[in-house]
Protein backbone atom coordinates (compact mmCIF):
# COMPACT_ATOMS: atom_id res chain seq x y z
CA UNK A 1 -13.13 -9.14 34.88
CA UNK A 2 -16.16 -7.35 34.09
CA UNK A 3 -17.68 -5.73 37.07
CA UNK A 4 -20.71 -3.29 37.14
CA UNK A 5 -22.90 -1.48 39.90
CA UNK A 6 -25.74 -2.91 41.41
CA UNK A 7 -28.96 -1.35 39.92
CA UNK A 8 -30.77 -2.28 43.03
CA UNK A 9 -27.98 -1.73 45.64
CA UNK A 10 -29.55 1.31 48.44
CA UNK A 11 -27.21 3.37 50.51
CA UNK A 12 -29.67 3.10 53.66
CA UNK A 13 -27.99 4.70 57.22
CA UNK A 14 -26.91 2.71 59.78
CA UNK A 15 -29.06 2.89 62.51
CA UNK A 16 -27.69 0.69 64.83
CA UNK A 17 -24.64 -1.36 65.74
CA UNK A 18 -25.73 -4.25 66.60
CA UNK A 19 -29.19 -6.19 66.22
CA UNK A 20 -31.78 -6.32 69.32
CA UNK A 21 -31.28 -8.59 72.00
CA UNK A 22 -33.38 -11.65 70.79
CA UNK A 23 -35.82 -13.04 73.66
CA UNK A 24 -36.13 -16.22 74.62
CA UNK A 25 -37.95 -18.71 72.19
CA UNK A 26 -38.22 -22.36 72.88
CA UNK A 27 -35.57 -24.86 72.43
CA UNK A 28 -36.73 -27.56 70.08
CA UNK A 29 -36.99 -27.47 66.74
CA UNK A 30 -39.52 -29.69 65.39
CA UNK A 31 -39.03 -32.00 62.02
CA UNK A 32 -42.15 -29.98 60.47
CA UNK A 33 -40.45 -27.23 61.10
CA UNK A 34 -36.89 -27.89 59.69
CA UNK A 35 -39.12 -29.61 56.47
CA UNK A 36 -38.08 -28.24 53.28
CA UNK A 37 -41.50 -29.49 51.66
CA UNK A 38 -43.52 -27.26 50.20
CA UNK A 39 -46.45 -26.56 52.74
CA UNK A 40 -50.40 -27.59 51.57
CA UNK A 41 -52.30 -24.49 50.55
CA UNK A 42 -55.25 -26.05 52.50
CA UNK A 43 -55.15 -26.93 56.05
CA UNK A 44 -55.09 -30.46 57.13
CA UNK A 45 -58.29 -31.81 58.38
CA UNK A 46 -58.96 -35.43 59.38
CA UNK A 47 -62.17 -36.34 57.17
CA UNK A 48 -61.74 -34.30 54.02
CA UNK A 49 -63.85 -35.59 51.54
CA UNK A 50 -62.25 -37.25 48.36
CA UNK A 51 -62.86 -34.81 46.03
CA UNK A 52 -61.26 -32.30 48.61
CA UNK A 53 -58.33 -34.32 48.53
CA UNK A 54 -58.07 -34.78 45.13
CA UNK A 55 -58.33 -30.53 44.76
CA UNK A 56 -55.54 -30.30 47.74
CA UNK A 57 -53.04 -32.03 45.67
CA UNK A 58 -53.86 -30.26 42.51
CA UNK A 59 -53.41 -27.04 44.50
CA UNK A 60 -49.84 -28.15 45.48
CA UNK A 61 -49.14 -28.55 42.40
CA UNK A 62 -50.32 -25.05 41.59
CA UNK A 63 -48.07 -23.42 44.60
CA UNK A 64 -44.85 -25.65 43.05
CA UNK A 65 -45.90 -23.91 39.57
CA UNK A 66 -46.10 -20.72 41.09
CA UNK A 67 -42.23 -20.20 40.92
CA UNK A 68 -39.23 -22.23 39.01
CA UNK A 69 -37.88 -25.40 40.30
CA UNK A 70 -34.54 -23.53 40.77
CA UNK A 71 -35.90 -21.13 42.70
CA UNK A 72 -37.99 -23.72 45.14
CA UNK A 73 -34.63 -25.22 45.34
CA UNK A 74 -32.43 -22.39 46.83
CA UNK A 75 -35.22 -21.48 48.70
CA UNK A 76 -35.52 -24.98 50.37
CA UNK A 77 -31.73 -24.79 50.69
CA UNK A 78 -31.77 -21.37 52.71
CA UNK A 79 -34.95 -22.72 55.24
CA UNK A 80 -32.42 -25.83 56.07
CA UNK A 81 -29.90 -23.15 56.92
CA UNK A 82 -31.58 -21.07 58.89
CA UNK A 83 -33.56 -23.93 60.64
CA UNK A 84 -30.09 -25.27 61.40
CA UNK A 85 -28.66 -22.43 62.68
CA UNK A 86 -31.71 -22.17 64.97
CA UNK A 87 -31.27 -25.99 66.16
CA UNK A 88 -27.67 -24.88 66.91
CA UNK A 89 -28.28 -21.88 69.13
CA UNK A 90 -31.49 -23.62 70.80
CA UNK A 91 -34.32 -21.48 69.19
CA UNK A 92 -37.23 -22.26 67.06
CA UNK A 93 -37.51 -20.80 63.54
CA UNK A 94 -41.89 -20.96 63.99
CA UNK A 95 -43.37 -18.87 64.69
CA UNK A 96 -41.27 -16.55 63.09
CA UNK A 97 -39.18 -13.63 65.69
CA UNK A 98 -37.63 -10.47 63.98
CA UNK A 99 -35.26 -10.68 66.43
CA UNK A 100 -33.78 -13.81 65.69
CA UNK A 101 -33.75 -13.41 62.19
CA UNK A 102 -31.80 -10.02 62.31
CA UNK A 103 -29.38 -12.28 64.97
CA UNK A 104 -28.99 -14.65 61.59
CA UNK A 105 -28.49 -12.63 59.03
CA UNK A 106 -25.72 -11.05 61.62
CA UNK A 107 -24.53 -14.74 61.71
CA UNK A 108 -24.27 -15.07 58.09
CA UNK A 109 -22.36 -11.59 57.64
CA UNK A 110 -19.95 -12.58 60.13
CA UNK A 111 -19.01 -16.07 58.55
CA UNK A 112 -20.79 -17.84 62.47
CA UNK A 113 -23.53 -19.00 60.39
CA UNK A 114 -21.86 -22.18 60.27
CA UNK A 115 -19.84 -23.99 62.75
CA UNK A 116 -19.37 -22.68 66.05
CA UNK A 117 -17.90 -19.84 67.97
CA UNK A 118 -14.61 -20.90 67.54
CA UNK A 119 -14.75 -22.13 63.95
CA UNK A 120 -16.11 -19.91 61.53
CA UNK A 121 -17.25 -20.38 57.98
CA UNK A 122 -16.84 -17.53 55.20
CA UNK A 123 -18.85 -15.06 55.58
CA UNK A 124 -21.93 -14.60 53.05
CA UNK A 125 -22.29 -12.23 50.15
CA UNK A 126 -24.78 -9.42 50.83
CA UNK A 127 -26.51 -10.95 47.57
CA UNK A 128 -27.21 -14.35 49.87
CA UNK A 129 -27.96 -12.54 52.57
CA UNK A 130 -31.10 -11.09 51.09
CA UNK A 131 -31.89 -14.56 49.40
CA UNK A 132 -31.50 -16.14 52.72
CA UNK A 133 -34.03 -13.22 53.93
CA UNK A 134 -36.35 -13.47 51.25
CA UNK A 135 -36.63 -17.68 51.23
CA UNK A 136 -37.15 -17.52 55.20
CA UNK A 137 -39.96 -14.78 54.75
CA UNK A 138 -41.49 -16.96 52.01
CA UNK A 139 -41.70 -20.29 53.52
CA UNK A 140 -42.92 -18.51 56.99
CA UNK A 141 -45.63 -17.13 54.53
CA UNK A 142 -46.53 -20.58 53.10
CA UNK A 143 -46.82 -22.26 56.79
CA UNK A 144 -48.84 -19.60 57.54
CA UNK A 145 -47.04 -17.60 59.74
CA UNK A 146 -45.72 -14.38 58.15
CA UNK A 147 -42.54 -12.81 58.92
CA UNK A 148 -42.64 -8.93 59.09
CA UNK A 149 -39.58 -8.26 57.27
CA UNK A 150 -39.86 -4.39 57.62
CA UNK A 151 -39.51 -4.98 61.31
CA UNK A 152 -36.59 -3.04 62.65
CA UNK A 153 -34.74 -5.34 64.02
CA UNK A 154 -34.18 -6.69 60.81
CA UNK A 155 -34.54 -3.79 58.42
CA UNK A 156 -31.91 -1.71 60.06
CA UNK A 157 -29.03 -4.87 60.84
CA UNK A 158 -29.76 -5.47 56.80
CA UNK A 159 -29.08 -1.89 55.99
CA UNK A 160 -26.30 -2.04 58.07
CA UNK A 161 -24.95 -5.16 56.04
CA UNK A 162 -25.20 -3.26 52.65
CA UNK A 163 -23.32 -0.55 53.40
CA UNK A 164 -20.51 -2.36 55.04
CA UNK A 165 -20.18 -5.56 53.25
CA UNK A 166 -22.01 -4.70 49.79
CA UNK A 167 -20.14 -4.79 46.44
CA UNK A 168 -20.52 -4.59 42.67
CA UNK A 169 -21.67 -8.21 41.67
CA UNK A 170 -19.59 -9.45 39.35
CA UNK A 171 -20.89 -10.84 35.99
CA UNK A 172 -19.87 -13.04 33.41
CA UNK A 173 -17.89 -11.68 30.43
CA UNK A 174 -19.51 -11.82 27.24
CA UNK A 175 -18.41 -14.25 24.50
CA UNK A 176 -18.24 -12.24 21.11
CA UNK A 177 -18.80 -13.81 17.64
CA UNK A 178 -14.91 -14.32 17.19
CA UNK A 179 -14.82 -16.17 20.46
CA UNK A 180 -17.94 -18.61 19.83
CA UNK A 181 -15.98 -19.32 16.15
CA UNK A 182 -13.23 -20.52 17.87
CA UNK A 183 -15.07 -22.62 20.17
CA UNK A 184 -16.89 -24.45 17.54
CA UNK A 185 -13.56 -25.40 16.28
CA UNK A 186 -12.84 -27.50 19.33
CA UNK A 187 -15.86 -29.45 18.72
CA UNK A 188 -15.85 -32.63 16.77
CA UNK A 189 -18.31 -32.35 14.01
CA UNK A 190 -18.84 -35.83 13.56
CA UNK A 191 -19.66 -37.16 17.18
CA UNK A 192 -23.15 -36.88 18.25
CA UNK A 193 -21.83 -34.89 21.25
CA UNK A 194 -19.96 -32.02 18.84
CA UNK A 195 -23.11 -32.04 16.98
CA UNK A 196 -25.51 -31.70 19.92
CA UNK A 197 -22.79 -29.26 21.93
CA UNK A 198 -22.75 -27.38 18.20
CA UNK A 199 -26.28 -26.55 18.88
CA UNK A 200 -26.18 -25.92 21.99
CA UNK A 201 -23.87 -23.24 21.93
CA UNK A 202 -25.23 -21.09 18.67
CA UNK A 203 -28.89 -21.63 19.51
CA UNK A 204 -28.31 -20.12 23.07
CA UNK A 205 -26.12 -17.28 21.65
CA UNK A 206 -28.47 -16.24 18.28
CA UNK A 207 -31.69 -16.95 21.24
CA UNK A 208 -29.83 -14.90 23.68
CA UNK A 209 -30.99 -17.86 26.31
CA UNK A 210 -30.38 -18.42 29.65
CA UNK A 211 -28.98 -21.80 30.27
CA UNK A 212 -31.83 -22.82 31.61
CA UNK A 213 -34.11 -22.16 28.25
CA UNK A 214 -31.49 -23.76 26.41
CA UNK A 215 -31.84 -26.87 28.18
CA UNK A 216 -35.32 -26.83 29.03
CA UNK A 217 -36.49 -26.82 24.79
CA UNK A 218 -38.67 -29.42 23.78
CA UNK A 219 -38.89 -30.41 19.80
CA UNK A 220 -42.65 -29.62 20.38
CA UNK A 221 -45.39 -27.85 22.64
CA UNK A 222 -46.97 -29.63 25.37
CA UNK A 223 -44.55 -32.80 25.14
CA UNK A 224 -43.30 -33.08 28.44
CA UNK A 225 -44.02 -32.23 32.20
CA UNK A 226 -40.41 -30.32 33.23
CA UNK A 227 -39.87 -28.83 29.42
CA UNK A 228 -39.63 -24.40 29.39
CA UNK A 229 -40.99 -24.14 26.18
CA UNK A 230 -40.66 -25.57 22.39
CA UNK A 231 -38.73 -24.92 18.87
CA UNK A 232 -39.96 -24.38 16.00
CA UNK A 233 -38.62 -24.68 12.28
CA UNK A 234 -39.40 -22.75 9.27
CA UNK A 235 -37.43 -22.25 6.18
CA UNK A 236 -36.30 -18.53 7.05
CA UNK A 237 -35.52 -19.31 10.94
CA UNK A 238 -36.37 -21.00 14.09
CA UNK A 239 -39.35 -19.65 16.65
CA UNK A 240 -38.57 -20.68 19.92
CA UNK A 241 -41.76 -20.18 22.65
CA UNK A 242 -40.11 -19.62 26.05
CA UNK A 243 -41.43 -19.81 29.52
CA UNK A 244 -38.99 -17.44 31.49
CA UNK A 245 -38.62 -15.26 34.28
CA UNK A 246 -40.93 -12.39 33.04
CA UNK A 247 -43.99 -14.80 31.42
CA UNK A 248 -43.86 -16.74 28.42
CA UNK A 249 -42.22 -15.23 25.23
CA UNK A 250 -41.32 -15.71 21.36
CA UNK A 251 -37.31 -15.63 20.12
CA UNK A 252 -36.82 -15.74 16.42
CA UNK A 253 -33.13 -16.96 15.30
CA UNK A 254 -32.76 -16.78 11.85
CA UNK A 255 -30.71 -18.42 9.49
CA UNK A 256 -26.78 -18.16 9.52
CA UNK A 257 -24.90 -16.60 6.79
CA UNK A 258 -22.86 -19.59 6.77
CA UNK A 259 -23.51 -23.16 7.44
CA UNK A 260 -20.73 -23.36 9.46
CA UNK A 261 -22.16 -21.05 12.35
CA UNK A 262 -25.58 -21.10 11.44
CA UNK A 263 -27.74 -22.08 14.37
CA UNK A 264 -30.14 -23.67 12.18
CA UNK A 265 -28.08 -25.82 10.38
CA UNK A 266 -26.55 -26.87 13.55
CA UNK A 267 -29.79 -27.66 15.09
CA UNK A 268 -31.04 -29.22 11.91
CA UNK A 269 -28.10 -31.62 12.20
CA UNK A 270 -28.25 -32.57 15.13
CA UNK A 271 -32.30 -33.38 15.56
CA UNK A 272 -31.76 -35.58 12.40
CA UNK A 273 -28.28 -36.91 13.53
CA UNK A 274 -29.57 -38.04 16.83
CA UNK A 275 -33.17 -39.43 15.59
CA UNK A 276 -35.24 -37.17 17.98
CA UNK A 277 -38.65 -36.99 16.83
CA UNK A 278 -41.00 -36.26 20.59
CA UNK A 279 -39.36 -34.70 23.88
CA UNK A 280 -36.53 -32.99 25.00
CA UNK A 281 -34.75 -31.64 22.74
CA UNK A 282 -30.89 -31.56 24.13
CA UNK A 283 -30.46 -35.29 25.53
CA UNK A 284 -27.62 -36.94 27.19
CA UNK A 285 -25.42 -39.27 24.40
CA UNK A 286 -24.44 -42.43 26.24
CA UNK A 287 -23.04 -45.54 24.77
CA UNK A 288 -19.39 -43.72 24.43
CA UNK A 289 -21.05 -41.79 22.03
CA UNK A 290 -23.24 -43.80 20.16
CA UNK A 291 -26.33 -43.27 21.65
CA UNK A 292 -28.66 -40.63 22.44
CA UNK A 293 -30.85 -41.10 25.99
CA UNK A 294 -34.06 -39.98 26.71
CA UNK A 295 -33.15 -37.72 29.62
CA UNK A 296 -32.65 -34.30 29.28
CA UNK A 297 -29.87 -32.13 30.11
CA UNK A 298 -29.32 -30.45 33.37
CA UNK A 299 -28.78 -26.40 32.68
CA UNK A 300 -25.24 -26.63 34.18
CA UNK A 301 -24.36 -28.83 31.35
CA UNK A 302 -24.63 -25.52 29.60
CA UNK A 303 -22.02 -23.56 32.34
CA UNK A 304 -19.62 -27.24 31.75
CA UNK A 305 -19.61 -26.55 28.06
CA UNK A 306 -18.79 -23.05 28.12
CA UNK A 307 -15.98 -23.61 30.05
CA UNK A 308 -14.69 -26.61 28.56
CA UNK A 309 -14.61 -24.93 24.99
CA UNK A 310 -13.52 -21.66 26.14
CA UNK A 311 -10.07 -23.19 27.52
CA UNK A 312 -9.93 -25.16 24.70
CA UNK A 313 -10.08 -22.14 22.04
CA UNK A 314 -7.66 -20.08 23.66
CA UNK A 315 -10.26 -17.22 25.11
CA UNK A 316 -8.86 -14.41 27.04
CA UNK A 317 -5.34 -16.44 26.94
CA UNK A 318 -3.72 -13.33 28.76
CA UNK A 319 -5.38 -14.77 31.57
CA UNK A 320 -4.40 -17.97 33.58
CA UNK A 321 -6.71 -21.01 33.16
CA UNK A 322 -8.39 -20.44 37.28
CA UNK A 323 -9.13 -16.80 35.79
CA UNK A 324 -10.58 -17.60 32.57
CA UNK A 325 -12.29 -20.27 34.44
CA UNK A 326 -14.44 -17.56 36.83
CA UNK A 327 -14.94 -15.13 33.64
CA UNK A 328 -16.75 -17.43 31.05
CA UNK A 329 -19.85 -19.32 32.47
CA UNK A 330 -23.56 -20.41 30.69
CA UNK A 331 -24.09 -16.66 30.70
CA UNK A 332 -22.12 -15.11 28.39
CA UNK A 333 -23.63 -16.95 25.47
CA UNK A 334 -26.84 -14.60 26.97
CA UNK A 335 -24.50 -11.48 27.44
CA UNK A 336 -22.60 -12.24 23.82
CA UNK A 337 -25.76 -11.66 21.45
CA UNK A 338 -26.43 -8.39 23.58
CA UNK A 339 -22.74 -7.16 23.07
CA UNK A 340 -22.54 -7.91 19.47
CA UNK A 341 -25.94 -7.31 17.94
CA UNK A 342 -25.45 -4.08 16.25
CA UNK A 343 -28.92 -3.50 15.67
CA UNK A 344 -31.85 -1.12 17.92
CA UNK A 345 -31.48 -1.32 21.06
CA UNK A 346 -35.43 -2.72 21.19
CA UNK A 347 -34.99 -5.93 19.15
CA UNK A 348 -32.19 -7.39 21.83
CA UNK A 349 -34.66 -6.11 24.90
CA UNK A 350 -37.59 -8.15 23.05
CA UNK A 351 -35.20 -11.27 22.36
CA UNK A 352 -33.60 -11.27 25.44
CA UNK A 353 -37.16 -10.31 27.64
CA UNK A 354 -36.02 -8.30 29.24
CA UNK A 355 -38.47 -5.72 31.28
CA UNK A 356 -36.94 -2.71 30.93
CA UNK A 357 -33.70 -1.02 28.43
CA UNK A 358 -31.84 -0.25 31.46
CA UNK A 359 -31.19 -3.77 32.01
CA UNK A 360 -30.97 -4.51 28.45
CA UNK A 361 -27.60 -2.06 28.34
CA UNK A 362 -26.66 -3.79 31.59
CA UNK A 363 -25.68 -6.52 29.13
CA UNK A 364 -24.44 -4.46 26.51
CA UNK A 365 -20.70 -4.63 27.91
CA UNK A 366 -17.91 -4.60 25.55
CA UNK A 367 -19.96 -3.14 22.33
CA UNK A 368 -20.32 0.21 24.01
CA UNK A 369 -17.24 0.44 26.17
CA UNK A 370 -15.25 3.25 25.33
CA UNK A 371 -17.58 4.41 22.26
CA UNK A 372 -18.40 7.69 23.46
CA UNK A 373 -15.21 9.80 24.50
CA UNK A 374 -16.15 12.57 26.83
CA UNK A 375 -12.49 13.26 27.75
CA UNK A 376 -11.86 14.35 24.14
CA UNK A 377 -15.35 15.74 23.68
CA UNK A 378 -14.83 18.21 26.86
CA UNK A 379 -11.12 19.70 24.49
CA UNK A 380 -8.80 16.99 26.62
């Protein structure tokens, strides 16, 4: 498996051994506070007029904007924790004490997040950790009580943490051209689910997309409330406008040199195929089959057929089906166009938008691998 270094990963010192002794903080935890709801940008007050009202809401609506719904979601997820873990060990997470958050991310890299002292869970990745740390310093920010995350007892038990426990992350391995081939052939060309999974798979590799984008397409802009952008179709290619990570953004896929893994043709197909005219663009089929349904696709329908067609083709068949299994996810569609795209090294940083070339060459894994010899270039 494919494993690189952390860009981001610091070798800080250790500066001490354990964290502070946490002082005492009340014992109940009350339901506002374990709330995962997004807080009101505006404080409550009894006899706001209407049009106030009407202006708070829209402003929630702005904060939920202000970041993606998967992020608001893991975030939510990590306040639960941590308000949990508080409830558990008879301390309040509000206002927010250094102290007891460097005692919980201690927790969490010890595997006593969970459970109690005699039953352990496993312990986080460092990776976690420092979501955990950033979703409990963002919610104490949006209930208005700021956590000082530079605060030593937290800064130096999280240094401490990397150097011990931190590891190269491990990514997904990237599906090259004569993989995505094969996995085409395991579809069923004339079901509306081969057509639509067709699609799916050689729009998100020729787009470079995260799953994500893929799912999130609408057939036009402005068509529904959750879509991530719209497609496009011209005679030469398809121009995909993307809200992502780093702003909104324009992909071009051209046309194929084949029908058979053109990502056009497979779109074309399957938009007149499954009579989709207004929404999202990659629907569930119901009906065993038959139908197509109005609801769009979750994004780890994406990671399911990855998977499912990578088994079924044969990929990596040195390895045993658990280990394939871990290696192929939504991902390497993302990671394939990078690693196979023999073109300048600017045209797959501006489809893939990214922010910088560094990262772009992060993806660049098994096109460059072993291209430059130094051991023979140094007489060896």
């Amino acid at each position: 498996m494919t494993q690189i270094i952390d860009e981001n990963s610091e070798n800080h010192a250790l500066e001490c051994s354990a964290p502070p002794h946490s002082t005492a903080v009340s014992a109940g935890v009350s339901p506002a506070e374990l709330s995962t709801d997004l807080p009101s940008p505006v404080p409550a007050k009894a006899a706001l007029p209407a049009q106030l009202q009407d202006l708070t809401e829209r402003a929630r609506g702005y904060v939920e904007a202000a970041s993606s719904a998967n992020t608001r979601k893991a975030y939510a997820s990590d306040w639960k924790h941590f308000a949990a873990w508080c409830r558990r060990q008879n301390l309040s997470p509000l206002p927010p004490d250094p102290e007891i958050v460097g005692l919980y991310i201690t927790a969490c890299a010890s595997g006593s997040a969970v459970g109690t002292a005699t039953r352990n869970s496993k312990p986080n990745t460092v990776s976690t950790i420092e979501r955990r740390l950033a979703a409990i310093g963002w919610n104490c920010a949006q209930r208005g009580t700021p956590l000082d995350r530079k605060d030593r007892a937290i800064a130096t038990v999280m240094a401490g943490i990397r150097n011990q426990h931190a590891a190269p992350p491990r990514q997904k391995e990237a599906l090259l051209p004569e993989d995505l081939i094969a996995m085409l052939e395991t579809l069923d060309r004339g079901s509306l689910r081969g057509m639509r999974d067709r699609a799916m798979l050689l729009v998100g590799f020729a787009g470079g997309l995260r799953r994500s984008e893929i799912t999130g397409l609408d057939l036009g802009r402005d068509q529904t409330e959750d879509g991530r952008g719209w497609v496009e179709i011209f005679d030469k290619g398809a121009l995909l406008t993307l809200r992502g990570k780093t702003g909104w953004r324009e992909v071009e896929i051209g046309r194929g040199s084949s029908d058979a893994t053109c990502p056009l043709v497979a779109l074309e197909t399957w938009i007149r195929f499954a009579r989709l005219a207004k929404g999202p663009l990659f629907r569930r089929v119901t009906g065993r089959g038959k139908d197509v349904g109005p609801d769009r696709l979750n994004d780890q329908e994406v990671t399911r057929l990855v998977k499912k067609t990578t088994l079924a083709a044969g990929v990596r068949g040195d390895l045993s089906e658990a280990e394939r299994e871990q290696l192929f996810a939504g991902h390497s569609l993302r990671a394939g166009l990078a690693s196979s795209a023999e073109v300048d090294e600017r045209h797959v940083q501006k489809q893939l938008g990214h922010a910088s070339a560094e990262m772009t060459r992060r993806y660049q894994r098994r096109r460059d691998r072993f291209r430059i010899n130094l051991t023979k270039a140094a007489g060896l």
